[in-house]
C-alpha atoms as a PDB file:
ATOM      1  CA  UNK A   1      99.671  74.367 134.159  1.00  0.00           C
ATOM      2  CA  UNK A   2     101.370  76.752 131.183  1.00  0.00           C
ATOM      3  CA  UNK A   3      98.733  78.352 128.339  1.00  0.00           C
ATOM      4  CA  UNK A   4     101.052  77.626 125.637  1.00  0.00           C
ATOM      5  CA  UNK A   5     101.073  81.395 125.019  1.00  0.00           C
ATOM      6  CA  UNK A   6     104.101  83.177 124.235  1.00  0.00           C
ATOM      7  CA  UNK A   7     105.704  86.434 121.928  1.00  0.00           C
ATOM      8  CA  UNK A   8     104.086  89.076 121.290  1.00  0.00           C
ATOM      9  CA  UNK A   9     100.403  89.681 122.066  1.00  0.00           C
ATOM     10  CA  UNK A  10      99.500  93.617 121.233  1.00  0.00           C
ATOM     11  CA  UNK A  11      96.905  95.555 122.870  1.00  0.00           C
ATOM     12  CA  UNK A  12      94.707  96.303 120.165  1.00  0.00           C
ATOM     13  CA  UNK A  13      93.182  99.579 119.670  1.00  0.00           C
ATOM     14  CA  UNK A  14      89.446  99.777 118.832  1.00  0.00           C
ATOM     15  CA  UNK A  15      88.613 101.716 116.547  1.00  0.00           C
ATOM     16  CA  UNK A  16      85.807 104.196 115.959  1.00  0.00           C
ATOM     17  CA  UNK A  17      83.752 106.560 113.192  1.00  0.00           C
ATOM     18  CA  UNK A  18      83.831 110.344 113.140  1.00  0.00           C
ATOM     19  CA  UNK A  19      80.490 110.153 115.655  1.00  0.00           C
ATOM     20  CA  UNK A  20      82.685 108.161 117.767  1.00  0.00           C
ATOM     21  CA  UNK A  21      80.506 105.285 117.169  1.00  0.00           C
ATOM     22  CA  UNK A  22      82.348 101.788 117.009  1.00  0.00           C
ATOM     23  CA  UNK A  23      84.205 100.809 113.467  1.00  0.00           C
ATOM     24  CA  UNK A  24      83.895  97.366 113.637  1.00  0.00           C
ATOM     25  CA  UNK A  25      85.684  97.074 109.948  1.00  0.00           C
ATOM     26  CA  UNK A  26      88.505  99.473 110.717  1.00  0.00           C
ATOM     27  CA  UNK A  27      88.813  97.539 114.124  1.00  0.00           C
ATOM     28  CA  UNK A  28      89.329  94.002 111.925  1.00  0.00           C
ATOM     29  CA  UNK A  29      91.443  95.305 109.710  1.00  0.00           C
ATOM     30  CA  UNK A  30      93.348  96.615 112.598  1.00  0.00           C
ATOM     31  CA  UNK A  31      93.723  93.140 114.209  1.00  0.00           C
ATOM     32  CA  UNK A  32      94.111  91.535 110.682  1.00  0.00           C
ATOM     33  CA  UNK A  33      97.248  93.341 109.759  1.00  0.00           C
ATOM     34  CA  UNK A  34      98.801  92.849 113.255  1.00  0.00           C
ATOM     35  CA  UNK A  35      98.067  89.108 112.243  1.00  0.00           C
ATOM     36  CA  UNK A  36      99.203  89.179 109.045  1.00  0.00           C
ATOM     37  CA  UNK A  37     102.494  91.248 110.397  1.00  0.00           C
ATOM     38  CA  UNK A  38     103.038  88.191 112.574  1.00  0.00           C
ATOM     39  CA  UNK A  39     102.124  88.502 116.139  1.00  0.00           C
ATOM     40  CA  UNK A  40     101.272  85.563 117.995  1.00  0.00           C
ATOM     41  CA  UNK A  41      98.138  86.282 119.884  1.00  0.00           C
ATOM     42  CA  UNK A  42      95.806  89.370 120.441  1.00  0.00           C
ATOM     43  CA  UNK A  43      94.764  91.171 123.475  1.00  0.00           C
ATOM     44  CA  UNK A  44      90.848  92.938 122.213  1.00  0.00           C
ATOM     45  CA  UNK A  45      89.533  95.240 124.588  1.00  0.00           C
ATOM     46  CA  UNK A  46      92.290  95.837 127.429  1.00  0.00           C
ATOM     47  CA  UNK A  47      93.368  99.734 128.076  1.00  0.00           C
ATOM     48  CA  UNK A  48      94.355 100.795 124.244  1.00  0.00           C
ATOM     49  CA  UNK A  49      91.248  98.744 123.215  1.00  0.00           C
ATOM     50  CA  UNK A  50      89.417 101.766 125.636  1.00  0.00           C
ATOM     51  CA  UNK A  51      87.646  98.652 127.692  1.00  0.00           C
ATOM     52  CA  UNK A  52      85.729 101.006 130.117  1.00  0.00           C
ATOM     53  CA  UNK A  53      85.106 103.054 127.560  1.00  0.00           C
ATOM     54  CA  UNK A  54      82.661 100.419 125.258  1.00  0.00           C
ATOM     55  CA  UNK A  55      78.906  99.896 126.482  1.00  0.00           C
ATOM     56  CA  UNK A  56      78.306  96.019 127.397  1.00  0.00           C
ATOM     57  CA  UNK A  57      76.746  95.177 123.959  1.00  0.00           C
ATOM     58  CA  UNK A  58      79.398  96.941 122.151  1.00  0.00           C
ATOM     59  CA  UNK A  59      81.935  94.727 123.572  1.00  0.00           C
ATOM     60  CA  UNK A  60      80.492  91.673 123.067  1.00  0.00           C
ATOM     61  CA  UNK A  61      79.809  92.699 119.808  1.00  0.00           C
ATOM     62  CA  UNK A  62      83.644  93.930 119.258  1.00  0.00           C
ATOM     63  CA  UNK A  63      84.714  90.351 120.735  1.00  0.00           C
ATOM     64  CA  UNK A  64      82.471  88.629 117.989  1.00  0.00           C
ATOM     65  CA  UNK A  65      83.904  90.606 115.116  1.00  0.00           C
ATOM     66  CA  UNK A  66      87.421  89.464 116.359  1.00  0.00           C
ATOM     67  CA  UNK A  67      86.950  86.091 116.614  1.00  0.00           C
ATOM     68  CA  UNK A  68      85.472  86.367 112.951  1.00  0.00           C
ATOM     69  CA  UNK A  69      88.377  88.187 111.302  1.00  0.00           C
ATOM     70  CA  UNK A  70      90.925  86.115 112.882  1.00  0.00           C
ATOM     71  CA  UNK A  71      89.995  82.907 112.444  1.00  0.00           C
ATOM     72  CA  UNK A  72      91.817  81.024 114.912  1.00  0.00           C
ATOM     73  CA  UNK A  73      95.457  81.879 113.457  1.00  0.00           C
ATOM     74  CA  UNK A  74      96.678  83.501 116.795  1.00  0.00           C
ATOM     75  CA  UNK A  75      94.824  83.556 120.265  1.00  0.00           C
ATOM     76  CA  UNK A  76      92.382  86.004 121.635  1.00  0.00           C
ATOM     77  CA  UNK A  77      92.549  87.215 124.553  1.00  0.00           C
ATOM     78  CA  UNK A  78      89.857  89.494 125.487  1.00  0.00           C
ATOM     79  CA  UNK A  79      90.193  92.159 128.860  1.00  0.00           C
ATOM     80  CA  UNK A  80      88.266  92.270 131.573  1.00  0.00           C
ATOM     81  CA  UNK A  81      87.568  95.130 133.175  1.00  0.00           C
ATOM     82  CA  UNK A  82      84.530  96.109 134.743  1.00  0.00           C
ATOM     83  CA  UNK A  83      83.248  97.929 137.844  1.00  0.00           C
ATOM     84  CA  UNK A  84      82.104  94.867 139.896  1.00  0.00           C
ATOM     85  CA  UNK A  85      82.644  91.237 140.073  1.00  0.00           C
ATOM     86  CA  UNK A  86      79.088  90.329 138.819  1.00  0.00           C
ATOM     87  CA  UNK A  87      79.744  92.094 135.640  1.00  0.00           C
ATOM     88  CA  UNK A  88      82.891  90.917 135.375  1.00  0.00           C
ATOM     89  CA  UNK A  89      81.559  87.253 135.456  1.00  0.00           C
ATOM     90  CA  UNK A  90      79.035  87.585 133.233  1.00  0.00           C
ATOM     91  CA  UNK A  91      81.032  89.061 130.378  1.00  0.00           C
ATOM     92  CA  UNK A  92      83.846  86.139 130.949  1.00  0.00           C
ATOM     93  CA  UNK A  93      81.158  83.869 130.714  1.00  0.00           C
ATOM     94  CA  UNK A  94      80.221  85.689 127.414  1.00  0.00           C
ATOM     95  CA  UNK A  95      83.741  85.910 126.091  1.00  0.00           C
ATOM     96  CA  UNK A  96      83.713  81.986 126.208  1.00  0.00           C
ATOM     97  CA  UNK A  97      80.424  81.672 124.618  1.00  0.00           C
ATOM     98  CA  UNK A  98      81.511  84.142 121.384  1.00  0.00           C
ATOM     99  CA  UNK A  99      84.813  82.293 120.957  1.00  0.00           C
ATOM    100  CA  UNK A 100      87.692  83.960 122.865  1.00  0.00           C
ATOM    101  CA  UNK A 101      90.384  82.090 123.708  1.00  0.00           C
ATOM    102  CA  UNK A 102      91.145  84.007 126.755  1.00  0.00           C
ATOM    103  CA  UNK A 103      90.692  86.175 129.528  1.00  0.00           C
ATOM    104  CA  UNK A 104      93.459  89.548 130.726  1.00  0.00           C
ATOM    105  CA  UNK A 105      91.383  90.139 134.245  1.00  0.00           C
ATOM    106  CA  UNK A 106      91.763  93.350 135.687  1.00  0.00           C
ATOM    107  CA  UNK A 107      90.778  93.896 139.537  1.00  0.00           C
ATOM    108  CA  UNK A 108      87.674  95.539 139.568  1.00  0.00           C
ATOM    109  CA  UNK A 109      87.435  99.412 138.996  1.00  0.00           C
ATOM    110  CA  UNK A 110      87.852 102.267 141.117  1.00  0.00           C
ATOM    111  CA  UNK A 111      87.127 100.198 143.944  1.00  0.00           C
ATOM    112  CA  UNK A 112      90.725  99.394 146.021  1.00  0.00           C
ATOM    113  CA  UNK A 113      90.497  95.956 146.928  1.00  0.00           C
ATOM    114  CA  UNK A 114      92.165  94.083 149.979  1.00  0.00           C
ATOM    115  CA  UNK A 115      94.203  91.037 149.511  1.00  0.00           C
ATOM    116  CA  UNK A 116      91.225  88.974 150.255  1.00  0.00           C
ATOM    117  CA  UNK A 117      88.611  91.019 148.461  1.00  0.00           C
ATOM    118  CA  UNK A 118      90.992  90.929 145.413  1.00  0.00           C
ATOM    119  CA  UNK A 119      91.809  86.850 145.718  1.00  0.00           C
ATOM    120  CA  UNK A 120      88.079  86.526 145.749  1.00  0.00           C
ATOM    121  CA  UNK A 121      87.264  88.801 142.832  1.00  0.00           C
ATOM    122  CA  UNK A 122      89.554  86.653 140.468  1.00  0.00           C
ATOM    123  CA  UNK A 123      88.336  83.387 142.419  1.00  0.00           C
ATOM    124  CA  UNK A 124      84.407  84.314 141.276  1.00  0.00           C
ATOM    125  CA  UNK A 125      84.972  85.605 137.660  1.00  0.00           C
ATOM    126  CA  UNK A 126      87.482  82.196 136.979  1.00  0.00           C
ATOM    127  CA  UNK A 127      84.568  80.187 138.232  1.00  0.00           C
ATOM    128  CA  UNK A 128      82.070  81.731 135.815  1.00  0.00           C
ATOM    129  CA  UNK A 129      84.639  80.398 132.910  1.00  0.00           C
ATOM    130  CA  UNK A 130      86.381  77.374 131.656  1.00  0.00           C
ATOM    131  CA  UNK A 131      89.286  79.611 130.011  1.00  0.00           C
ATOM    132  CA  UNK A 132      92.505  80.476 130.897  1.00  0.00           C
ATOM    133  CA  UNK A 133      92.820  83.859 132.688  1.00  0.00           C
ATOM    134  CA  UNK A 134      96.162  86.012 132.463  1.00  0.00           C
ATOM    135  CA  UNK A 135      96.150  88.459 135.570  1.00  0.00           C
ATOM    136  CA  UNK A 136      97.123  92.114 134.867  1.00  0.00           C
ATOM    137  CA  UNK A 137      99.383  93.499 137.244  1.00  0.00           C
ATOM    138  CA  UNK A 138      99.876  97.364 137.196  1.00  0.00           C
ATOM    139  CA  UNK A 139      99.894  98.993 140.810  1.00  0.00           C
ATOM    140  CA  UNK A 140     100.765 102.379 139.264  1.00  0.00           C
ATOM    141  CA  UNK A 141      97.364 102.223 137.238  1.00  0.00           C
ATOM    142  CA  UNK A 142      94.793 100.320 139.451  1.00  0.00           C
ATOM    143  CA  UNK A 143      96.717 100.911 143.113  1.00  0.00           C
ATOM    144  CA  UNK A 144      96.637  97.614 144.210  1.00  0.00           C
ATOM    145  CA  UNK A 145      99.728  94.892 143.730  1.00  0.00           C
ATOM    146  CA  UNK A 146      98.870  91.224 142.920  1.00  0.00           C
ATOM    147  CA  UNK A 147     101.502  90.210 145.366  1.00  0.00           C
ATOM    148  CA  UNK A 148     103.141  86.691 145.827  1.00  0.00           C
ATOM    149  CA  UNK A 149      99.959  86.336 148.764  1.00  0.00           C
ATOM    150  CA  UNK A 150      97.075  86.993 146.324  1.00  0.00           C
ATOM    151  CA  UNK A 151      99.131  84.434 143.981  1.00  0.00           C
ATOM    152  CA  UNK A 152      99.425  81.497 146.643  1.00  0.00           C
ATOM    153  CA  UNK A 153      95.859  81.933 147.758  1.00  0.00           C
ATOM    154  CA  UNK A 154      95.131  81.173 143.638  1.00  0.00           C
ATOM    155  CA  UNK A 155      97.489  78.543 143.101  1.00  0.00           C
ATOM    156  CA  UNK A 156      94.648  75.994 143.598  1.00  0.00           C
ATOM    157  CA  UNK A 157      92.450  78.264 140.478  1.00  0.00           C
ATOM    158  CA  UNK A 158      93.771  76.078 137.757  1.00  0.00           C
ATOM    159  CA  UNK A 159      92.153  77.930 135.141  1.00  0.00           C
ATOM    160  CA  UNK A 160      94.558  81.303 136.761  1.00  0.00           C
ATOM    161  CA  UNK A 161      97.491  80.474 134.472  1.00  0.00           C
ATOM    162  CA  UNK A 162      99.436  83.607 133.482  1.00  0.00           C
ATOM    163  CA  UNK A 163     100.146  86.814 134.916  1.00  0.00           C
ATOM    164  CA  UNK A 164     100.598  90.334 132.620  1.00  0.00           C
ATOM    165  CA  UNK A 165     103.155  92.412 134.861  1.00  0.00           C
ATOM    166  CA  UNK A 166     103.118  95.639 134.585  1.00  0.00           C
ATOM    167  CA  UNK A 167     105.116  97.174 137.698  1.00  0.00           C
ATOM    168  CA  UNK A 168     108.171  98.992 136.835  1.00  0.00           C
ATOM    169  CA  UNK A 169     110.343  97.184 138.447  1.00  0.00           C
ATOM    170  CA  UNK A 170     112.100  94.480 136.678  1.00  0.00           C
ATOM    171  CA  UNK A 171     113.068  92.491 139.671  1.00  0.00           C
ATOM    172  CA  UNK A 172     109.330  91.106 140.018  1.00  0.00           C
ATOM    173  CA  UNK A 173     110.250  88.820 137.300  1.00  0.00           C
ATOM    174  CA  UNK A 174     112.752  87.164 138.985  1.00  0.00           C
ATOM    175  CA  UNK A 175     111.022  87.323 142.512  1.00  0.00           C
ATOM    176  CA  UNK A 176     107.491  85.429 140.994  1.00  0.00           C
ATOM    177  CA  UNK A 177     109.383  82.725 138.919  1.00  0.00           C
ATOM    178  CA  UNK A 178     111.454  82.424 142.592  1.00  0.00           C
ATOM    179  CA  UNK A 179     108.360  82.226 144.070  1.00  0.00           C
ATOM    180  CA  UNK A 180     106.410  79.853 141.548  1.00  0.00           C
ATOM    181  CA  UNK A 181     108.371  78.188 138.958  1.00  0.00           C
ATOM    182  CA  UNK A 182     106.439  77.812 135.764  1.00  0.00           C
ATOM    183  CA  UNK A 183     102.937  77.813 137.632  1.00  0.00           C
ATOM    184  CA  UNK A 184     102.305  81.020 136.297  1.00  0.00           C
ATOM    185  CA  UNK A 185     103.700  82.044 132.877  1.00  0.00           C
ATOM    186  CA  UNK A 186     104.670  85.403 133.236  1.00  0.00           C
ATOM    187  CA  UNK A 187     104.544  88.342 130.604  1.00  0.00           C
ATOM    188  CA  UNK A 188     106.217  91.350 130.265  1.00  0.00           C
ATOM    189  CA  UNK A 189     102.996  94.105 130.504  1.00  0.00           C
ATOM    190  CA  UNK A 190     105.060  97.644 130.354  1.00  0.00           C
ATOM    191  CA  UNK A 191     106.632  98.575 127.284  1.00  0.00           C
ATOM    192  CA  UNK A 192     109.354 100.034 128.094  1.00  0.00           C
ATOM    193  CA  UNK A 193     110.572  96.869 130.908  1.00  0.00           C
ATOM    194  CA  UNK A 194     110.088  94.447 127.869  1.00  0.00           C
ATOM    195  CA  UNK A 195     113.435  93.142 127.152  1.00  0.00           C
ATOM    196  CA  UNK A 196     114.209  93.410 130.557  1.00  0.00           C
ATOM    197  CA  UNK A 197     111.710  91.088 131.058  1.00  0.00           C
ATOM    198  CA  UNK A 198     112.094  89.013 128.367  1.00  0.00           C
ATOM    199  CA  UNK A 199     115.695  88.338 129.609  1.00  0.00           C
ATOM    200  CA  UNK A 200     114.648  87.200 132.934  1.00  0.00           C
ATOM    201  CA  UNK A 201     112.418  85.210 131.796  1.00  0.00           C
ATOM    202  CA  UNK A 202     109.152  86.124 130.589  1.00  0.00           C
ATOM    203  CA  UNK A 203     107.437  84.195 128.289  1.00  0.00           C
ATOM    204  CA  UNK A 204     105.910  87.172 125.995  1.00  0.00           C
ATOM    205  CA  UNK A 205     105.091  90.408 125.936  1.00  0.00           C
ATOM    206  CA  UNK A 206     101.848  92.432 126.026  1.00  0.00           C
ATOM    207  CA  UNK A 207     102.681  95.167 124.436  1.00  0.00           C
ATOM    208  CA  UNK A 208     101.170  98.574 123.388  1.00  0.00           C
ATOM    209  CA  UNK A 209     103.499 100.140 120.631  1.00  0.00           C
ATOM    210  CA  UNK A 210     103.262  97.028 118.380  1.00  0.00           C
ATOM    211  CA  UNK A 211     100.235  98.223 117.102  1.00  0.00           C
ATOM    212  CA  UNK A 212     102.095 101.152 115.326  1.00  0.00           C
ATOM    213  CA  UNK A 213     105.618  99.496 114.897  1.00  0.00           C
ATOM    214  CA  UNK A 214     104.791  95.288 114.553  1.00  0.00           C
ATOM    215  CA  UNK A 215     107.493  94.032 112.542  1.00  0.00           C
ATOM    216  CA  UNK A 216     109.901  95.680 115.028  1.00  0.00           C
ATOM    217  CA  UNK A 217     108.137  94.202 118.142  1.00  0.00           C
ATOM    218  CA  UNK A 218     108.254  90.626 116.618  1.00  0.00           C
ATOM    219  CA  UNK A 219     112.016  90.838 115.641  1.00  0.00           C
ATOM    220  CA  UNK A 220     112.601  92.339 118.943  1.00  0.00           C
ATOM    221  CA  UNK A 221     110.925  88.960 120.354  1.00  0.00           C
ATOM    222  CA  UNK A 222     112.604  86.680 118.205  1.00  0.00           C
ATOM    223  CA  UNK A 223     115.978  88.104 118.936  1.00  0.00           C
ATOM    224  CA  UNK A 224     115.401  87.407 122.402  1.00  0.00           C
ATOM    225  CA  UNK A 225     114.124  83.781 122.208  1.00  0.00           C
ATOM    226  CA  UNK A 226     117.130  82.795 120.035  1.00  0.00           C
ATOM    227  CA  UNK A 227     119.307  84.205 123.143  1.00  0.00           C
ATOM    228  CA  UNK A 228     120.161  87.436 120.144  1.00  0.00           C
ATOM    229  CA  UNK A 229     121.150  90.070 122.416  1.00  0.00           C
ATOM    230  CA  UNK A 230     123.226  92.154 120.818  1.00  0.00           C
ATOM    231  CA  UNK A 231     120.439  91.965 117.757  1.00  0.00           C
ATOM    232  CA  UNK A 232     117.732  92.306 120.496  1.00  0.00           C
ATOM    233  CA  UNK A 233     119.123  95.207 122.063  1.00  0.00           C
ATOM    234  CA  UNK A 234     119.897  97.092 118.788  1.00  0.00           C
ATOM    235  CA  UNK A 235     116.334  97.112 118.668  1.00  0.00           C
ATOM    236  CA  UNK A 236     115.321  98.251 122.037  1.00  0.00           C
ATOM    237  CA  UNK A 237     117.558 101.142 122.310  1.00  0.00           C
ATOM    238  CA  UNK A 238     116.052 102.711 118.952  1.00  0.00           C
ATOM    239  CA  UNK A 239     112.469 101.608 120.179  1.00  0.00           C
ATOM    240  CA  UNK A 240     113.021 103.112 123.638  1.00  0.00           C
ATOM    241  CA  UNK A 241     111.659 106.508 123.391  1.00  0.00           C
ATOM    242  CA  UNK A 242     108.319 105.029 122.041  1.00  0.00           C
ATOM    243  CA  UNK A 243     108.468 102.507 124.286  1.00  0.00           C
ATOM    244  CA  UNK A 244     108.202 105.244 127.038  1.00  0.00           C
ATOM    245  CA  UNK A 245     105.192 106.712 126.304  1.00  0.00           C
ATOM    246  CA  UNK A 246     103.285 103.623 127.314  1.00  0.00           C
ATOM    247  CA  UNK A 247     104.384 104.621 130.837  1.00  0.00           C
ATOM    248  CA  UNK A 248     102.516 107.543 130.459  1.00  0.00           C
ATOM    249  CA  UNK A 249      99.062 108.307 131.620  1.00  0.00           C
ATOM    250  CA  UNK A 250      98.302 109.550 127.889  1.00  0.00           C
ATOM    251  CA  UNK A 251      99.489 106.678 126.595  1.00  0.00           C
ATOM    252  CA  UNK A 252      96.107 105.316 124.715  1.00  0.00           C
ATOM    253  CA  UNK A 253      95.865 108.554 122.837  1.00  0.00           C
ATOM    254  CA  UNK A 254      99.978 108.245 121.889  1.00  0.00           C
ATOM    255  CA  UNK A 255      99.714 104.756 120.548  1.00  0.00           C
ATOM    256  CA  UNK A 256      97.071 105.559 118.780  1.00  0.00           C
ATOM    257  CA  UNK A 257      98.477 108.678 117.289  1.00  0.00           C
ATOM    258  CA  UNK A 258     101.589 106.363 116.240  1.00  0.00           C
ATOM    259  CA  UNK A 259      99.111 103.945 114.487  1.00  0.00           C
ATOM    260  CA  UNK A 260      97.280 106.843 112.410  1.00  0.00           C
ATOM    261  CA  UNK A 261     101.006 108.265 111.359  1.00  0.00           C
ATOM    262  CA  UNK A 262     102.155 104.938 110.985  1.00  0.00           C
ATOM    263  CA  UNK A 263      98.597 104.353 108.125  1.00  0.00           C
ATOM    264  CA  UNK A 264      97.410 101.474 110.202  1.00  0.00           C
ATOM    265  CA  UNK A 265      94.171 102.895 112.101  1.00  0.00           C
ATOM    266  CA  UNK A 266      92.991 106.180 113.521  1.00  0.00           C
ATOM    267  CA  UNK A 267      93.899 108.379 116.695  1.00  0.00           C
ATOM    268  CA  UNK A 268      90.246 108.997 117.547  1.00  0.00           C
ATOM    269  CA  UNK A 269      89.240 108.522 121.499  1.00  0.00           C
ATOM    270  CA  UNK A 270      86.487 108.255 123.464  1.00  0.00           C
ATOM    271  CA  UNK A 271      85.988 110.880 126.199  1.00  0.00           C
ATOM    272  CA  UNK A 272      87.364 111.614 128.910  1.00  0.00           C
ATOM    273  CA  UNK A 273      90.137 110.917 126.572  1.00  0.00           C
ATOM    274  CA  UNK A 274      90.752 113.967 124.248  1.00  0.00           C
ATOM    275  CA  UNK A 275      93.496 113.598 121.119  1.00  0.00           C
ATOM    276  CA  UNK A 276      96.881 114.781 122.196  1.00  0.00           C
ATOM    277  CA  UNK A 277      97.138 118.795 121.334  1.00  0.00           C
ATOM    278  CA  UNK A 278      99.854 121.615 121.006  1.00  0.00           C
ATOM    279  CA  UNK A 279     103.606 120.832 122.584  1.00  0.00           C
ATOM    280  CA  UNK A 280     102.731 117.107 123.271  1.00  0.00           C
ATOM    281  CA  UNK A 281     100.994 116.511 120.097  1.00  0.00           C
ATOM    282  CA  UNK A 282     104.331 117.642 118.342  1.00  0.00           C
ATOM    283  CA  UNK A 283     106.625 116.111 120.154  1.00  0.00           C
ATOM    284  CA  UNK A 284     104.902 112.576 120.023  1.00  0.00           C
ATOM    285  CA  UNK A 285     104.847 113.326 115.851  1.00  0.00           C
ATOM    286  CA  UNK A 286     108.570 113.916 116.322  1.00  0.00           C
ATOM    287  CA  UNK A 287     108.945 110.590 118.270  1.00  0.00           C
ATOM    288  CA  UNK A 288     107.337 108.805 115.844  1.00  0.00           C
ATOM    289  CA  UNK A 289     108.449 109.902 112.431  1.00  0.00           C
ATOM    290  CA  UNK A 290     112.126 109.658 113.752  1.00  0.00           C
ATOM    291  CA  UNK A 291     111.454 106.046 114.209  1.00  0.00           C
ATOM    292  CA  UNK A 292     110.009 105.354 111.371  1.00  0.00           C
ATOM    293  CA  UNK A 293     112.779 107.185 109.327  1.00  0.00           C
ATOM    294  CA  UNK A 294     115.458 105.184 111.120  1.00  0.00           C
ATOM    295  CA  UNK A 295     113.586 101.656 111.650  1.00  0.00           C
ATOM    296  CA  UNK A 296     115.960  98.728 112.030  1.00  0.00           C
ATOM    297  CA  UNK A 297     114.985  96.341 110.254  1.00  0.00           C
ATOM    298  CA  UNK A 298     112.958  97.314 107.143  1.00  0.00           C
ATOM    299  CA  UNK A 299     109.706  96.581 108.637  1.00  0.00           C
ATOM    300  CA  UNK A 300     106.372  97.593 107.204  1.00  0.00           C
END
């Protein structure tokens, strides 16, 4: 029933031109050095990648572009996010047909779903497609908990195989693996809950922050699979205040800050989002130049 997937899979950031236009070579090279810095798969398009931000063509065509720069050295898994199931099902379809090897499926937008509405959302868009789907699981964000019910009623969904959580609360780890055993391999999905999760037994991490910091992120992994703790905690506590900010409702235009001081992509946004300004502008510099004064390990 498991995907095989495991580590650390950063949310890439897409990347765009001074018209705000889409950069599909600064977005390769983005996802090329993450590769090249070791990660073990990509997720292209979820909420750093600015998903419901991108026009339908310009995702496909984003999704294309990803599949050619990487080449099949780590797995892609692409988000899905979109306002209604239909659309939903016709991009996984889509995704499949350019070469992901994956699907991150959100509920559907603004809408808040009852259990039943939301089973049969995932139920639709995982017929549409013969890939593996990794539910994303982040009340806070999208108001609606992909609770042990939702997760019985898709046992039976055999292409349903992981599940990205992203509630704050570490004891859902234990409580799903409780629940399901290894039916659903289970990722840690909020940065700053990582090890946390990692130690309870999560089989990877989808994180935000390794797109600034990604030789930190995979030492931070590896620590942890080797049973490192003391190595694995050293760096956690000097990645915590980074890791915060991907609590934060600003967090897209923070990480992406962190990658431009960091010389691996730039902080531009699509509106609504605005680049960070004034107080919190400085103090996410500060954040980030402290860490990368102080980094643990010599990384890049």
């Amino acid at each position: 029933m498991t995907t095989g997937w495991h580590g650390v899979f950063p949310a890439a950031t897409t990347q765009f031109h001074e018209d705000y236009s889409v950069d599909i070579d600064a977005t390769q090279r983005v996802l090329d050095a993450l590769v090249n810095d070791g990660v073990n798969g990509l997720i292209v398009m979820g909420t750093c990648g600015e998903n419901n931000s991108l026009d339908p063509e310009e995702k496909r065509t984003i999704l294309k572009a990803a599949v050619e720069v990487v080449n099949g050295r780590v797995p892609i898994v692409t988000g899905v996010s979109e306002f209604d199931t239909r659309r939903a099902s016709a991009y996984a379809r889509d995704a499949e047909k350019i070469g992901a090897d994956g699907l991150m499926l959100l509920p559907a937008m603004v809408y808040v779903p009852k259990p039943h509405e939301l089973v049969a959302h995932f139920k639709t868009v995982a017929e549409a497609t013969g890939l593996p789907i990794m539910l994303y699981n982040n009340p806070p964000a999208y108001r609606v908990n992909i609770g042990a019910e939702v997760l019985e009623a898709l046992d039976g969904v055999k292409n349903i195989k992981a599940v990205k959580e992203s509630a704050p609360d570490p004891r859902r780890f234990t409580d799903l693996i409780n629940a399901f055993g290894d039916r659903y391999d289970i990722f840690a999905g909020l940065d700053d809950v990582a090890l946390e999760g990692l130690m309870l037994g999560a089989k990877g991490w989808v994180s935000g922050l390794t797109s600034a910091f990604p030789a930190e992120s995979v030492a931070l992994v590896a620590a942890a699979d080797r049973g490192g703790w003391v190595e694995a905690r050293r760096i956690y506590r000097w990645f915590m205040p980074l890791l915060h900010l991907d609590a934060e409702h600003d967090l897209v235009q923070s990480i992406k800050l962190a990658e431009q001081i960091m010389g691996r992509g730039s902080e531009r946004v699509r509106m609504p989002r605005m680049p960070l300004e004034g107080a919190r502008r400085a103090e996410v510099t500060d954040m980030v130049e402290k860490a990368a004064a102080t980094r643990p390990i010599g990384g890049k």
